[in-house]
N, C-alpha and C. Protein backbone atom coordinates (compact mmCIF):
# COMPACT_ATOMS: atom_id res chain seq x y z
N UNK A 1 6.84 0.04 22.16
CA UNK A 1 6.43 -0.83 21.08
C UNK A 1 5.81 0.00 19.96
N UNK A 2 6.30 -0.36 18.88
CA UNK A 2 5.70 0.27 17.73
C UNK A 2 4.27 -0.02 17.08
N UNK A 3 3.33 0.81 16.53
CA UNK A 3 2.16 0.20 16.20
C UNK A 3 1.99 -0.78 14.91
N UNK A 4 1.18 -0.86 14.69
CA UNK A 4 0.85 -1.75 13.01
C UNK A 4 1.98 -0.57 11.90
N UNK A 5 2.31 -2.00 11.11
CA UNK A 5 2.67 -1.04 10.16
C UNK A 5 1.82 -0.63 8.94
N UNK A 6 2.20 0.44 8.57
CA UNK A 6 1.04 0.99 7.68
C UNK A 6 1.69 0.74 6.39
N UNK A 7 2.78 0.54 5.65
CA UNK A 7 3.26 0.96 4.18
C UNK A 7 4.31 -0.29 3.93
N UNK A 8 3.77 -0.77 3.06
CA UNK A 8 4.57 -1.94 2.89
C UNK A 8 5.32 -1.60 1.47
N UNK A 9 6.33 -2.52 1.21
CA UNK A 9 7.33 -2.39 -0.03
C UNK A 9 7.19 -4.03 -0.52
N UNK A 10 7.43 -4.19 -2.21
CA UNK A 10 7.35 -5.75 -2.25
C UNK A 10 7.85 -6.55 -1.88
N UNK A 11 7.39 -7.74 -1.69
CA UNK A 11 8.02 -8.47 -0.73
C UNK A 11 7.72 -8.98 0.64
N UNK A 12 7.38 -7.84 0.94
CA UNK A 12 6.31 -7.58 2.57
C UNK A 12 5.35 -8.64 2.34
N UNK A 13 4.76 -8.82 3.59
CA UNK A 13 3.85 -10.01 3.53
C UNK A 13 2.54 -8.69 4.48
N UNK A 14 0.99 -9.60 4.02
CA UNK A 14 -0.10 -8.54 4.36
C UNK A 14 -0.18 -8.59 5.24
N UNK A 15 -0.43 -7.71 6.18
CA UNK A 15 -0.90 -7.98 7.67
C UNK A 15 -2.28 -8.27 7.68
N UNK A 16 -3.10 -8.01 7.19
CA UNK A 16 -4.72 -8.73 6.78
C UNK A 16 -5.20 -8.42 5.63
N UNK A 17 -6.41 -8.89 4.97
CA UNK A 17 -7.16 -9.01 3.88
C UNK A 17 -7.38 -8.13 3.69
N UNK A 18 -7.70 -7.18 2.27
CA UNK A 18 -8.07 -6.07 1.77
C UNK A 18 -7.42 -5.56 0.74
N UNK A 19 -7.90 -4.47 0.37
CA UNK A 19 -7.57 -3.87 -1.04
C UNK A 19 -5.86 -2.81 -0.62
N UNK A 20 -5.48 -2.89 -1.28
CA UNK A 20 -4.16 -1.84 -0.87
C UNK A 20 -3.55 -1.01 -2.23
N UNK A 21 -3.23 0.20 -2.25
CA UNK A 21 -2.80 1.02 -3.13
C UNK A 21 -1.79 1.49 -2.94
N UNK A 22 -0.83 1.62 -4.60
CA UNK A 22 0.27 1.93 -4.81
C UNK A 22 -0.05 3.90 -4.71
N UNK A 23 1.06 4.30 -4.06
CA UNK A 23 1.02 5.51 -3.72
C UNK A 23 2.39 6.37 -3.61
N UNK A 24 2.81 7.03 -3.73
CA UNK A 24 4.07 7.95 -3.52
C UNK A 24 4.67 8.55 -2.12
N UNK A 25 5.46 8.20 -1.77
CA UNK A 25 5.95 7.98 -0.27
C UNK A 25 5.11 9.66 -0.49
N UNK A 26 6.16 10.51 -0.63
CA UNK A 26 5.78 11.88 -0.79
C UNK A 26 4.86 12.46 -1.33
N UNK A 27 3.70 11.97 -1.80
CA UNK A 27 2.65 12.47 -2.43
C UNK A 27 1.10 11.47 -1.85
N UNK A 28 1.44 11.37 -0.85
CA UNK A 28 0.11 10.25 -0.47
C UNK A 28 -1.28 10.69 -0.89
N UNK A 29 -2.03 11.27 -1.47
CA UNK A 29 -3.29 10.88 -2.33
C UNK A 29 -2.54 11.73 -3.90
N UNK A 30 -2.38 13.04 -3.76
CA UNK A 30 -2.22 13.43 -4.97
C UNK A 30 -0.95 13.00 -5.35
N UNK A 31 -1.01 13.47 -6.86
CA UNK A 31 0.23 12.62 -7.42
C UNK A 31 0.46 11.42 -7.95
N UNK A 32 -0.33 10.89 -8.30
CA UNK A 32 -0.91 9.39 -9.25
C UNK A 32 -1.82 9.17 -9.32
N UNK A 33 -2.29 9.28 -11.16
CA UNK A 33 -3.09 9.25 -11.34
C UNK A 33 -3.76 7.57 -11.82
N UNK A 34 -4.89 7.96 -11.14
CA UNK A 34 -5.04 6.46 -11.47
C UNK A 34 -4.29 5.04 -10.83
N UNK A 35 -4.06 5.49 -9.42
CA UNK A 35 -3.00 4.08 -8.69
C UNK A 35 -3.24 2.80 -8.69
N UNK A 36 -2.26 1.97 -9.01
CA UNK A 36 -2.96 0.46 -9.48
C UNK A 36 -3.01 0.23 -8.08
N UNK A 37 -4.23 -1.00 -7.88
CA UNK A 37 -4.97 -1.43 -6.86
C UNK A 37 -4.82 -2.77 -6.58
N UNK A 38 -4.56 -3.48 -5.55
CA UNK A 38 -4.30 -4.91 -5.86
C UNK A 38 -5.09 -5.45 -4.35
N UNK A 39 -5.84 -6.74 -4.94
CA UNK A 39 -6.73 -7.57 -3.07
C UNK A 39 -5.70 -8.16 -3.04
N UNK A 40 -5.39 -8.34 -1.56
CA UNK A 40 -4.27 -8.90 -1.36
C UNK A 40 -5.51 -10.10 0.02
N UNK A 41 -4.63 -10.75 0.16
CA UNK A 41 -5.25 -12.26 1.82
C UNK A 41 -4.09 -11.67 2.46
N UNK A 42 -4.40 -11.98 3.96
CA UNK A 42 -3.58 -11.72 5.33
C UNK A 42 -2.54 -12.94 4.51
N UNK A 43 -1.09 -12.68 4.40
CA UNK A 43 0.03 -13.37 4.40
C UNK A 43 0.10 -13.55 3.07
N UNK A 44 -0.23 -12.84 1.70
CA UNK A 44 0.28 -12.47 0.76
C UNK A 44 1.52 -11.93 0.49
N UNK A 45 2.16 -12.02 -0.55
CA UNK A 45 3.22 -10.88 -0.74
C UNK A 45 3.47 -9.75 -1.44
N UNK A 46 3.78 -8.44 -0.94
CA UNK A 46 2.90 -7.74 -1.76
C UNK A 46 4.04 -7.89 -3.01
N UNK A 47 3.45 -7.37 -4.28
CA UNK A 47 4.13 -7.13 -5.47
C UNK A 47 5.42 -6.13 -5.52
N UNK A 48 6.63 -6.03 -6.50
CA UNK A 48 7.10 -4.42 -6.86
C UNK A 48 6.23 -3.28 -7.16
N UNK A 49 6.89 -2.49 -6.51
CA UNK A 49 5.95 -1.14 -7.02
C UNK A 49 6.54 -0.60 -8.20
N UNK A 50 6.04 0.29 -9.00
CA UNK A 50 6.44 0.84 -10.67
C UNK A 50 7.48 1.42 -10.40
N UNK A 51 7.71 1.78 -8.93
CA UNK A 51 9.64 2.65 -8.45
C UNK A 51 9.69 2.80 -7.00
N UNK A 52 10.97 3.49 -6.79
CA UNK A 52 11.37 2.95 -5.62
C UNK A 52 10.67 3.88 -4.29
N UNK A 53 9.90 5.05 -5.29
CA UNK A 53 9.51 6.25 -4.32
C UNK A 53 8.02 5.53 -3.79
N UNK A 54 7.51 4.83 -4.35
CA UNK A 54 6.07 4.52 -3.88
C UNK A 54 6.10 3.10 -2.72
N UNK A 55 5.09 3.24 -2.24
CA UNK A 55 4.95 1.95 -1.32
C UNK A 55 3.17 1.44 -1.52
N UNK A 56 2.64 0.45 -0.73
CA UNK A 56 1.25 0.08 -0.64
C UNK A 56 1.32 0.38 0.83
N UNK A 57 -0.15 0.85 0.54
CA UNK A 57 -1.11 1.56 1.79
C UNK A 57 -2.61 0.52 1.54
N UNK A 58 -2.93 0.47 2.74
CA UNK A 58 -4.41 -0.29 2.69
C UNK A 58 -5.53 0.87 2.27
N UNK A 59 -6.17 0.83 1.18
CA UNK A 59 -7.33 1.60 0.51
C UNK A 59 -7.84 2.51 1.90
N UNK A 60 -8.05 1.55 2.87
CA UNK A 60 -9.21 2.14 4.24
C UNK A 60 -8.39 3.33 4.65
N UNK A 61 -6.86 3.16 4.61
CA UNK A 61 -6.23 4.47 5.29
C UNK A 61 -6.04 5.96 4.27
N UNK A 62 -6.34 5.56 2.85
CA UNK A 62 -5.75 6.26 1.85
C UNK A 62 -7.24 7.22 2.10
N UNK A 63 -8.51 6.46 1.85
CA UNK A 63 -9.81 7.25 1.66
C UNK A 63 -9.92 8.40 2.61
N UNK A 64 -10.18 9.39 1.98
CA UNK A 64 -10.22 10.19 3.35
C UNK A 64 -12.24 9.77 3.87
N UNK A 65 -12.46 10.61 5.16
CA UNK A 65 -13.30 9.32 5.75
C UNK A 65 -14.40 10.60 5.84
């Protein structure tokens, strides 16, 4: 069985409440500056991203800790 998923594309629906950031498949913190940020509720949908290379990540996994 596979775990939670971590990276959603638009369309996706949230797996729970929280902040989530647009990010670059290949560049996960560096490499955008300034990533738009969106609160999303558990069963939202997420938005398009600005292209096809980026996805949303939940803020909590992006921060380093």
């Amino acid at each position: 069985m596979m775990g939670e998923q971590t990276e959603f594309r638009g369309g996706d629906k949230a797996p729970n409440n929280g902040i989530y950031m647009e990010v670059g498949v290949r560049d996960h913190i560096m490499g955008i500056e300034n990533p738009r940020q969106i609160k999303m509720e558990k069963g939202d949908t997420f938005p398009e991203t600005q292209n096809d290379d980026r996805v949303w990540l939940n803020k909590r996994r992006v921060q380093p800790k």
